[in-house]
C-alpha atoms as a PDB file:
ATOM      1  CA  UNK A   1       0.000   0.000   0.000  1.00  0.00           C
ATOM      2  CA  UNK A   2       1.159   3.539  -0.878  1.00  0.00           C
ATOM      3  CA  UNK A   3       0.156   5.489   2.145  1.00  0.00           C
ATOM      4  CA  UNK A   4       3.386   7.543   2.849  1.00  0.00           C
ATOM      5  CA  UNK A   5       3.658  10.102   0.668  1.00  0.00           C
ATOM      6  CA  UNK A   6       5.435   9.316  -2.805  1.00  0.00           C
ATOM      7  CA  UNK A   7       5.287  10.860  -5.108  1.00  0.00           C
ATOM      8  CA  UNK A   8       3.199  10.671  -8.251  1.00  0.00           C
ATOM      9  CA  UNK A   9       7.273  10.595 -10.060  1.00  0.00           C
ATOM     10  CA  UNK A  10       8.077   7.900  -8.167  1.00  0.00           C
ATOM     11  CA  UNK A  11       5.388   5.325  -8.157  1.00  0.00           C
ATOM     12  CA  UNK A  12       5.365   2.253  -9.804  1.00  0.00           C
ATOM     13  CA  UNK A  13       1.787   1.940 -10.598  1.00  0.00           C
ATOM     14  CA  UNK A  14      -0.049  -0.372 -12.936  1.00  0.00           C
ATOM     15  CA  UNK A  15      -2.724   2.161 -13.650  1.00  0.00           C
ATOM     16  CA  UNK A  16      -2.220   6.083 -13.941  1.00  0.00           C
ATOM     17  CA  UNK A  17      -3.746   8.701 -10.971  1.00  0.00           C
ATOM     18  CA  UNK A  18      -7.057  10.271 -11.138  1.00  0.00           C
ATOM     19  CA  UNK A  19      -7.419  13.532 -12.588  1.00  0.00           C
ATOM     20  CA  UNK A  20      -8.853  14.626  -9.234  1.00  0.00           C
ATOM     21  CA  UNK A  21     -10.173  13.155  -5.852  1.00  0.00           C
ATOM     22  CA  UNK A  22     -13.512  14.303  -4.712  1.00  0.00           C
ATOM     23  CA  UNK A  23     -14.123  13.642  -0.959  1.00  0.00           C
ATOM     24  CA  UNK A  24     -17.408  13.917   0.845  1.00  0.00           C
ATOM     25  CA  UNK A  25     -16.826  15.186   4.250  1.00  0.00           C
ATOM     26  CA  UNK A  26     -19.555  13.767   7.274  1.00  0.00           C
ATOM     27  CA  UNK A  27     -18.529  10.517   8.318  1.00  0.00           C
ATOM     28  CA  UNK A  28     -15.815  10.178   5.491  1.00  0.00           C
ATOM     29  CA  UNK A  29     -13.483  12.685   6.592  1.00  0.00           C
ATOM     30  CA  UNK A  30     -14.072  13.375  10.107  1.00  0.00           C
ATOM     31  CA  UNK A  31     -16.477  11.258  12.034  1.00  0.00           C
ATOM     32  CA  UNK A  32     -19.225  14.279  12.745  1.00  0.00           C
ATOM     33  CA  UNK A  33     -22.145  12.422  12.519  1.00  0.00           C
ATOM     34  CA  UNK A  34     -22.551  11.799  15.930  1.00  0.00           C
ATOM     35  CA  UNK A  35     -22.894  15.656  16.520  1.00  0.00           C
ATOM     36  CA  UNK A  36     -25.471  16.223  13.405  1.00  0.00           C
ATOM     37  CA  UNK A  37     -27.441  13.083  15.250  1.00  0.00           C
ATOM     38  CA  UNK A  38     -27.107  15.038  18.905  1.00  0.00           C
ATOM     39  CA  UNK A  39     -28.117  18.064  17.327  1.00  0.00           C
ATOM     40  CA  UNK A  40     -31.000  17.067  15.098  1.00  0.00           C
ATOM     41  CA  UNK A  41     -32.515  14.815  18.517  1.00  0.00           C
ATOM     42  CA  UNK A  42     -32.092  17.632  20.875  1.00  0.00           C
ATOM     43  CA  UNK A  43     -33.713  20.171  18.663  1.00  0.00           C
ATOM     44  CA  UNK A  44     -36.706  17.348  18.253  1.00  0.00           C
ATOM     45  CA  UNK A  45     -36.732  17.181  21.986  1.00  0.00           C
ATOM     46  CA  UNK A  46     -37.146  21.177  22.310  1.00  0.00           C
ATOM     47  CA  UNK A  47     -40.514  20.795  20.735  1.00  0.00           C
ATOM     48  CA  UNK A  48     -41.489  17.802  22.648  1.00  0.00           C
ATOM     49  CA  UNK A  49     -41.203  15.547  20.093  1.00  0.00           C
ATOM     50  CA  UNK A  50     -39.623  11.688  19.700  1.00  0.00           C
ATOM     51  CA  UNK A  51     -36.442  11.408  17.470  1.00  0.00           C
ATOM     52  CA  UNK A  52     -35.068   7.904  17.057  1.00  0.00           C
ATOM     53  CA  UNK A  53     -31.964   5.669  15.575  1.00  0.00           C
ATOM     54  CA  UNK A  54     -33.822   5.292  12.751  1.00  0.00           C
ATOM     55  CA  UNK A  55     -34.794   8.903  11.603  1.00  0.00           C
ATOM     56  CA  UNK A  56     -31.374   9.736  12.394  1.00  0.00           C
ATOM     57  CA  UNK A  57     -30.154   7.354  10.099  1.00  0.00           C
ATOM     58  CA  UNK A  58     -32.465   8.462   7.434  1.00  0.00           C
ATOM     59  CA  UNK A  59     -30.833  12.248   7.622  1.00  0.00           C
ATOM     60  CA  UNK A  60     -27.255  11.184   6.573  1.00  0.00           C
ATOM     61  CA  UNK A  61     -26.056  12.606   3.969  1.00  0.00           C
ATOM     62  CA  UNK A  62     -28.856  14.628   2.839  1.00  0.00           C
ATOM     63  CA  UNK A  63     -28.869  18.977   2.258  1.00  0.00           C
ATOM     64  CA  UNK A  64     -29.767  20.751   4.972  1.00  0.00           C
ATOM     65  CA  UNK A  65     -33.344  22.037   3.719  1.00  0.00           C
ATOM     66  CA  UNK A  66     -34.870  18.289   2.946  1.00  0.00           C
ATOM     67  CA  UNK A  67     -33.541  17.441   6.704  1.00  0.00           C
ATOM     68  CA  UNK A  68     -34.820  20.694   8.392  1.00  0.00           C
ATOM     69  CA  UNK A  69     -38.222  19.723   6.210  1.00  0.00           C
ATOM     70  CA  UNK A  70     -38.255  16.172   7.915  1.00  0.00           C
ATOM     71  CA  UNK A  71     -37.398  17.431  11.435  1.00  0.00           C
ATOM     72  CA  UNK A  72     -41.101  20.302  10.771  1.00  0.00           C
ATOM     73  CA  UNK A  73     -42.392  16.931  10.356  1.00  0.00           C
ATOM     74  CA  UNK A  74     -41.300  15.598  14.039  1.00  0.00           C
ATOM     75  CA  UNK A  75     -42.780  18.965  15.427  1.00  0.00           C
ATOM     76  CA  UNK A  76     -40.027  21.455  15.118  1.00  0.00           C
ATOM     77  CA  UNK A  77     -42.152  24.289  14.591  1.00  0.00           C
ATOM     78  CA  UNK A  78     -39.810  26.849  13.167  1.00  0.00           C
ATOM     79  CA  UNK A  79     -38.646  27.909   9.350  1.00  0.00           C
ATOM     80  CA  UNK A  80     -36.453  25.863   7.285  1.00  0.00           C
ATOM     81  CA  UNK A  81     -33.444  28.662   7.371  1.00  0.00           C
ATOM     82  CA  UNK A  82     -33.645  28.877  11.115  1.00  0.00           C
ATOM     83  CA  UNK A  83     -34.010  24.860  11.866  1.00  0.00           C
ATOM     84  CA  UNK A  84     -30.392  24.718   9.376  1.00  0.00           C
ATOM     85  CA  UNK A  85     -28.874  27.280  11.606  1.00  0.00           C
ATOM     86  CA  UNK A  86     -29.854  25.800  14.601  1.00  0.00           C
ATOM     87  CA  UNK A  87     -28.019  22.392  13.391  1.00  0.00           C
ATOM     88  CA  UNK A  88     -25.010  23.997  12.202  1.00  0.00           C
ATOM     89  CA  UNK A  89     -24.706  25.903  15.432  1.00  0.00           C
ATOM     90  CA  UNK A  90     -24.870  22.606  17.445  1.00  0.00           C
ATOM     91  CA  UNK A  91     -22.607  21.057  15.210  1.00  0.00           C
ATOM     92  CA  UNK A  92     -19.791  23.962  15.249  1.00  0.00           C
ATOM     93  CA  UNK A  93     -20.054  23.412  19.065  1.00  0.00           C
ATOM     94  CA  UNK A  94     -19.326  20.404  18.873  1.00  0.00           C
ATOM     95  CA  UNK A  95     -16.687  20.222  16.803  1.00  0.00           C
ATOM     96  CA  UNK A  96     -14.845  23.158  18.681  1.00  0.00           C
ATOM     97  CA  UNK A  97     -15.026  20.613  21.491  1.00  0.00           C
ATOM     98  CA  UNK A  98     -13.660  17.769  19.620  1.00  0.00           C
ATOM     99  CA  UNK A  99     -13.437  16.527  16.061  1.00  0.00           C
ATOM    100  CA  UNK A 100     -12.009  13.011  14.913  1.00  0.00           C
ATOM    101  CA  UNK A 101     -10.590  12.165  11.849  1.00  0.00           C
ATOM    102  CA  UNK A 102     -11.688   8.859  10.385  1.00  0.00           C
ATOM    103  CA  UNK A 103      -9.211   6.171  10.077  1.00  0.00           C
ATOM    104  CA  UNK A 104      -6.783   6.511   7.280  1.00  0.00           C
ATOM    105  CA  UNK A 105      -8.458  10.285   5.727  1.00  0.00           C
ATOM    106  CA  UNK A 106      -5.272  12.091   6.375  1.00  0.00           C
ATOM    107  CA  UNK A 107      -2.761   9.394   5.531  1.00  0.00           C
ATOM    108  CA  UNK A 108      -4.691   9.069   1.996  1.00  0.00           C
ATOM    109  CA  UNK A 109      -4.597  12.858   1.438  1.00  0.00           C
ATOM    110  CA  UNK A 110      -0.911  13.074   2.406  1.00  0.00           C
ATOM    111  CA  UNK A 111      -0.150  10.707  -0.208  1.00  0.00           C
ATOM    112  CA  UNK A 112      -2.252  12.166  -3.358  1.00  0.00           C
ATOM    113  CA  UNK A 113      -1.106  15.519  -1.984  1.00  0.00           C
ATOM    114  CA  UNK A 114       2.301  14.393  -2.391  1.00  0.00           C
ATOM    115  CA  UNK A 115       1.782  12.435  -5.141  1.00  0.00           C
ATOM    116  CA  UNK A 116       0.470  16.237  -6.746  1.00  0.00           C
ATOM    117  CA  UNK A 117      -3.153  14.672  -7.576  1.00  0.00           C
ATOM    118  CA  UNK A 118      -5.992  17.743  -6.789  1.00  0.00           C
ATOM    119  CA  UNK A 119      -8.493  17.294  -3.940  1.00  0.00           C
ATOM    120  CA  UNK A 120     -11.864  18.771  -3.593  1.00  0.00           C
ATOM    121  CA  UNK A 121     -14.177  18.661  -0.340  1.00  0.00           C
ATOM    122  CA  UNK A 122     -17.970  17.791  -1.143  1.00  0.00           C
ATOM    123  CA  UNK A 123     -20.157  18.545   1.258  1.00  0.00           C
ATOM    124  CA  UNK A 124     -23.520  19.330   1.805  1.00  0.00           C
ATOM    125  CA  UNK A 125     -22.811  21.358   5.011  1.00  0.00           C
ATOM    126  CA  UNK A 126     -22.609  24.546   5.114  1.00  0.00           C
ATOM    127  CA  UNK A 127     -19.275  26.847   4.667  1.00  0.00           C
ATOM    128  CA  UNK A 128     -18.994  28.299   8.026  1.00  0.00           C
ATOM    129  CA  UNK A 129     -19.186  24.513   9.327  1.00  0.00           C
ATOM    130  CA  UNK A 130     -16.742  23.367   6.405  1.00  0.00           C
ATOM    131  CA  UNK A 131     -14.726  25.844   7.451  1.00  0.00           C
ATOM    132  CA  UNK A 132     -14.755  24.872  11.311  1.00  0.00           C
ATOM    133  CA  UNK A 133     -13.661  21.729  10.245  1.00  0.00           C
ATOM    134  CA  UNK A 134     -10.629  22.421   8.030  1.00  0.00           C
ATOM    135  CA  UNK A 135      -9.408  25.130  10.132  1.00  0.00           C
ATOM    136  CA  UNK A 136      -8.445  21.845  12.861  1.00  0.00           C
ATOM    137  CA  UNK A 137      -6.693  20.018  10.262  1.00  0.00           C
ATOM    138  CA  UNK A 138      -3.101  20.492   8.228  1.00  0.00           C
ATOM    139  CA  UNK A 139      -3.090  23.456   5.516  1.00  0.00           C
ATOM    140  CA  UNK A 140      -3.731  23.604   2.035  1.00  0.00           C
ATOM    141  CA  UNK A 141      -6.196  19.929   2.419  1.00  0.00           C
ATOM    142  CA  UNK A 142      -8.139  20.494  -0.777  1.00  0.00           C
ATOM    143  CA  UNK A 143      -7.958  22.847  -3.483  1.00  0.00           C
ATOM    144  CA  UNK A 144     -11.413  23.609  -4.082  1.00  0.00           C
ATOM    145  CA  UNK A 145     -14.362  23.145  -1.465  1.00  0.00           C
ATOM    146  CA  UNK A 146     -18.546  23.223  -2.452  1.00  0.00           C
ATOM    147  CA  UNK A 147     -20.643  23.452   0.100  1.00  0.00           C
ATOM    148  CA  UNK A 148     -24.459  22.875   0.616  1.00  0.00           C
ATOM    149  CA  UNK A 149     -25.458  26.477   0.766  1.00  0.00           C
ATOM    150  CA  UNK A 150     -23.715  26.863  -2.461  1.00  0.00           C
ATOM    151  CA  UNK A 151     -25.611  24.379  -4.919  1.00  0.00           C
ATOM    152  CA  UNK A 152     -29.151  24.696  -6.147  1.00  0.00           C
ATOM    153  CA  UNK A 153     -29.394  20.727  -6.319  1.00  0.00           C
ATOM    154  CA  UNK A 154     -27.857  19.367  -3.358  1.00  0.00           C
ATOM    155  CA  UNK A 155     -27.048  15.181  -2.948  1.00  0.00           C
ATOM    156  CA  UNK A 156     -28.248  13.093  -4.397  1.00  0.00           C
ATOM    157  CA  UNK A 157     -28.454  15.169  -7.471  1.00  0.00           C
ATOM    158  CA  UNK A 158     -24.646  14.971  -9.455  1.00  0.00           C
ATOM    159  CA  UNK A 159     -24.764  19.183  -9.137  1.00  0.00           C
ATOM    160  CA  UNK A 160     -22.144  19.117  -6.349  1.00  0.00           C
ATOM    161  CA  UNK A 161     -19.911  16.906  -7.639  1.00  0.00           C
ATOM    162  CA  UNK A 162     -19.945  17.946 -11.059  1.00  0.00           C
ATOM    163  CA  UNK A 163     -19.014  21.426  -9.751  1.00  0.00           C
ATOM    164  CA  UNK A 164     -15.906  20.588  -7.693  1.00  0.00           C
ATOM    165  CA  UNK A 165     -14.484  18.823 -10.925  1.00  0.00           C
ATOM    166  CA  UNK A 166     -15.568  21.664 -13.230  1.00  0.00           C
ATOM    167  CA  UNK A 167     -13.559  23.942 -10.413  1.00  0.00           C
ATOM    168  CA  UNK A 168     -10.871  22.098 -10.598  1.00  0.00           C
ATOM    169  CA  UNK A 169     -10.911  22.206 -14.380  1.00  0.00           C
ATOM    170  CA  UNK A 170     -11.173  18.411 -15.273  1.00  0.00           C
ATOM    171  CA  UNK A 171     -13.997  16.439 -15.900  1.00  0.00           C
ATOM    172  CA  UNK A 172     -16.487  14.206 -13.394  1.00  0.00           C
ATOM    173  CA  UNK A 173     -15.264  11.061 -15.249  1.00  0.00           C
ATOM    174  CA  UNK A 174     -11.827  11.407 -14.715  1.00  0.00           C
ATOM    175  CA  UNK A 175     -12.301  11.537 -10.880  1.00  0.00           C
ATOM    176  CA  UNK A 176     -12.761   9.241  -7.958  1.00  0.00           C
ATOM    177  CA  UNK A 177     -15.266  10.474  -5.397  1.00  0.00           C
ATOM    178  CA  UNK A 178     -15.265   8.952  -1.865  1.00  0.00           C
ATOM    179  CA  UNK A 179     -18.817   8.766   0.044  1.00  0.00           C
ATOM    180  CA  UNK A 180     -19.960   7.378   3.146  1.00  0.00           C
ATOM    181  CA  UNK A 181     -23.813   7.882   2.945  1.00  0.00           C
ATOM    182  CA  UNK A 182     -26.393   6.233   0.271  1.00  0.00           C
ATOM    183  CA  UNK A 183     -27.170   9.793  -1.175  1.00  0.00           C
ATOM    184  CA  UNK A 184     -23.523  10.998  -1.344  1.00  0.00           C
ATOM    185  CA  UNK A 185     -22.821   7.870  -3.395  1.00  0.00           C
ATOM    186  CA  UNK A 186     -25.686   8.844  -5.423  1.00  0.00           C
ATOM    187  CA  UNK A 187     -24.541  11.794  -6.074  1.00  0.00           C
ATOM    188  CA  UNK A 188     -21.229  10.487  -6.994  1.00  0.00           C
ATOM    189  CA  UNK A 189     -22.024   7.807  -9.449  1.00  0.00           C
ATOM    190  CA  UNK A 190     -24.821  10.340 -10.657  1.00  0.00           C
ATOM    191  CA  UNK A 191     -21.517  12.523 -11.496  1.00  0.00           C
ATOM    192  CA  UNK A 192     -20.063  10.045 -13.935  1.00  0.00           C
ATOM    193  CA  UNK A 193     -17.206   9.922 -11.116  1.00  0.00           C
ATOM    194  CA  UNK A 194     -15.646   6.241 -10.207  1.00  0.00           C
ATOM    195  CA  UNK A 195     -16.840   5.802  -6.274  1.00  0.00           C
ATOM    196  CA  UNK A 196     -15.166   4.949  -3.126  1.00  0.00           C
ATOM    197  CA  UNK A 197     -17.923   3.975  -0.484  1.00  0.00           C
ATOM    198  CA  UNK A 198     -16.594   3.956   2.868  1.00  0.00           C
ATOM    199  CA  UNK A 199     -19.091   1.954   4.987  1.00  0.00           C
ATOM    200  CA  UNK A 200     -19.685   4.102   8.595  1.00  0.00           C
ATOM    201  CA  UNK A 201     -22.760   4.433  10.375  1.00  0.00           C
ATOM    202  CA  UNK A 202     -25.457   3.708   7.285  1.00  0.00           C
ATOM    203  CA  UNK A 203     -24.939   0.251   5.057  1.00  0.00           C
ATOM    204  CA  UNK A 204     -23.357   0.918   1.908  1.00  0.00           C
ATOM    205  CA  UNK A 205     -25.301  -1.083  -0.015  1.00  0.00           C
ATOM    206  CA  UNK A 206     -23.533  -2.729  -3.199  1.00  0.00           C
ATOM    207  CA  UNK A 207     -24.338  -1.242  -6.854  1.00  0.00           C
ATOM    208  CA  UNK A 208     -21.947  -1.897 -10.058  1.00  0.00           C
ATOM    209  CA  UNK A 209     -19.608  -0.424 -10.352  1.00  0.00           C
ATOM    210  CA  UNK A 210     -18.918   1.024  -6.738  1.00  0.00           C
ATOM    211  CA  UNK A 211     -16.084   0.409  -4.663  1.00  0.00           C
ATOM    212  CA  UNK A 212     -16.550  -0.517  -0.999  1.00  0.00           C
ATOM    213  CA  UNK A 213     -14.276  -0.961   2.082  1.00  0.00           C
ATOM    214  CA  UNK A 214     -14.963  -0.300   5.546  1.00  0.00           C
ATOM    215  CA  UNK A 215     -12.296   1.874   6.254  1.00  0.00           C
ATOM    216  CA  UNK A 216      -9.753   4.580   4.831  1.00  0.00           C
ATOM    217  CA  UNK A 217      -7.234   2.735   6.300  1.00  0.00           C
ATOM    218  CA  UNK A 218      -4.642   0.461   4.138  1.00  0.00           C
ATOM    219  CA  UNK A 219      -6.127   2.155   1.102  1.00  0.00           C
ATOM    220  CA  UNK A 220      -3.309   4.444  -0.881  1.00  0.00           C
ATOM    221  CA  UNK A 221      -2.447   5.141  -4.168  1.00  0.00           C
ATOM    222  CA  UNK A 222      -2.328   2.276  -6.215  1.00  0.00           C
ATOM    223  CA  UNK A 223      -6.196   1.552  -4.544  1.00  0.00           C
ATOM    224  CA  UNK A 224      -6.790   5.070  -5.871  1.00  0.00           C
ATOM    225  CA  UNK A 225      -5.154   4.447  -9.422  1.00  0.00           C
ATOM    226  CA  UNK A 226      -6.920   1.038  -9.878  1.00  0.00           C
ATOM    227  CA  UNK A 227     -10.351   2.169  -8.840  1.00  0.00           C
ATOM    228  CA  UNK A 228      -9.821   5.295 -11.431  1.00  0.00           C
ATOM    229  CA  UNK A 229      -9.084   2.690 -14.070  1.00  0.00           C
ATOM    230  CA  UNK A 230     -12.170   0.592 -13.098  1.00  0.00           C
ATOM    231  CA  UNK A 231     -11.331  -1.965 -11.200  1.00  0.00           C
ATOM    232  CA  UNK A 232     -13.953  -2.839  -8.040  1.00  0.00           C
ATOM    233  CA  UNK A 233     -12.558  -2.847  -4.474  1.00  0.00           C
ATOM    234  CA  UNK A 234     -15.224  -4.432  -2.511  1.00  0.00           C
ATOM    235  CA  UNK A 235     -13.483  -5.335   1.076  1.00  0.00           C
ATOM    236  CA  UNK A 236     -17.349  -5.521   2.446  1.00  0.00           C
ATOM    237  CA  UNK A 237     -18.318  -8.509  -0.181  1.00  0.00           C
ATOM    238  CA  UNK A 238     -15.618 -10.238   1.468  1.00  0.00           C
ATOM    239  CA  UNK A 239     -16.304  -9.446   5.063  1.00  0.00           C
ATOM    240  CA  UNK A 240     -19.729 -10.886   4.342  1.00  0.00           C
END
C-alpha cells in the first residue's frame, strides 16, 4: 500500500492517478455524525417531540433544507433557514469541542497531496461549518471546497460533484469520489465519477460499479489508481 507520501514521479503503478479526488466530508473525513445526530434529537426534543436511531439514520447525507423539512415533520415548529442554523450551530459546538478524523483520511490525502493529484471537499454542510472543520486540520487539504449552501441541487443530485471537478478544471469522469452515505454515493455515481464507499454508520449497499471498504485505512495510491481505471474494491463482499 502507498500510504506515505510518494510521489506521483516515483510510483510504480499499474494504472495512472485520477485527474482529481472528490471527498465527501460527514462521516468520510471526520467522524461528525454523531454531533449532526445530537443536534438534530435535541432540537426534536425542544418541541417535545420523539427522534429515534432510525430517523437519524435516514438524515445522513442529505442537504440541509430536505432534513430541516423532515425534522417540521417531528414537530419542530420553526422555518427551514432557522431549523439549518440551529443544526449547524450545534454542530460547530461540537466540533470546537472535539473533532475526529476517520481512520486513514489524512494518511490518503498526504499521499495524493504528495503524489500532486488535486483534492476537492464535497459537502452538503454549510461553509462556516466546512470551514470549522478544516481550520483543525493540516493546511492547504483540498484545493477547491462546495458546500451545501452553495448548490441549487444538493445530494443526491450529481450538481455538487460535477461542480468541484468543473472547479478544478477536469472532468467528473476522470475523478474518484469517496462517500460514506447512500445519497452521497448517489450523487457520486450520478456525477459520472468512479466511487469509493466507505461503509460508517449507514450500510453501503452494493451497486456496479462502486467500490466498498470499511475503512480509509490500508487504502493508498495504487487503490486510488486502480479504482480510477475501473477496477472494483469491494473489502465488504468479502467481510460478508
Amino acid at each position: 500500500m502507498l500510504g506515505d507520501g510518494t510521489s506521483r514521479a516515483s510510483t510504480n503503478l499499474p494504472w495512472a492517478l485520477p485527474a482529481a479526488v472528490l471527498w465527501d466530508m460527514d462521516g468520510t473525513l471526520v467522524d461528525t455524525e454523531p454531533a449532526w445526530m445530537g443536534a438534530e434529537a435535541a432540537l426534536v426534543a425542544e418541541f417535545g417531540g420523539r427522534w429515534t436511531q432510525e430517523d437519524a439514520l435516514t438524515m445522513i447525507g442529505l442537504p440541509l433544507e430536505p432534513a430541516a423539512r423532515i425534522l417540521q415533520t417531528h414537530g419542530v415548529d420553526l422555518p427551514v433557514e432557522e431549523i439549518g442554523e440551529r443544526l449547524v450551530d450545534g454542530v460547530v459546538a461540537a466540533v470546537a469541542r472535539e473533532l475526529a478524523w476517520q481512520p486513514g483520511a489524512l494518511d490518503l490525502l498526504a499521499a495524493l497531496r504528495a503524489a500532486g493529484v488535486p483534492c476537492a471537499l464535497v459537502t452538503m454542510s454549510y461553509r462556516r461549518f466546512a470551514e470549522a472543520v478544516l481550520a483543525q486540520g493540516p493546511e492547504g487539504l483540498f484545493d477547491v471546497v462546495v458546500t451545501g449552501d452553495e448548490v441549487t441541487h444538493g445530494k443526491p443530485h450529481p450538481e455538487p460533484y460535477l461542480l468541484a471537478a468543473a472547479a478544478l478544471g477536469v472532468e467528473a469522469r476522470q475523478c474518484v469520489a469517496i462517500e460514506d452515505s447512500p445519497v452521497g454515493v448517489a450523487s457520486a455515481l450520478a456525477s459520472g465519477a468512479r466511487t469509493l464507499g466507505v461503509q460508517h454508520i449507514a450500510p453501503v449497499e452494493s451497486r456496479p460499479g462502486l467500490s466498498r471498504v470499511g475503512s480509509l485505512e490500508g487504502i493508498g495510491l495504487r487503490e486510488i489508481a486502480g479504482i480510477a481505471a475501473g477496477e472494483v474494491i469491494d473489502l465488504l463482499a468479502s467481510e460478508s
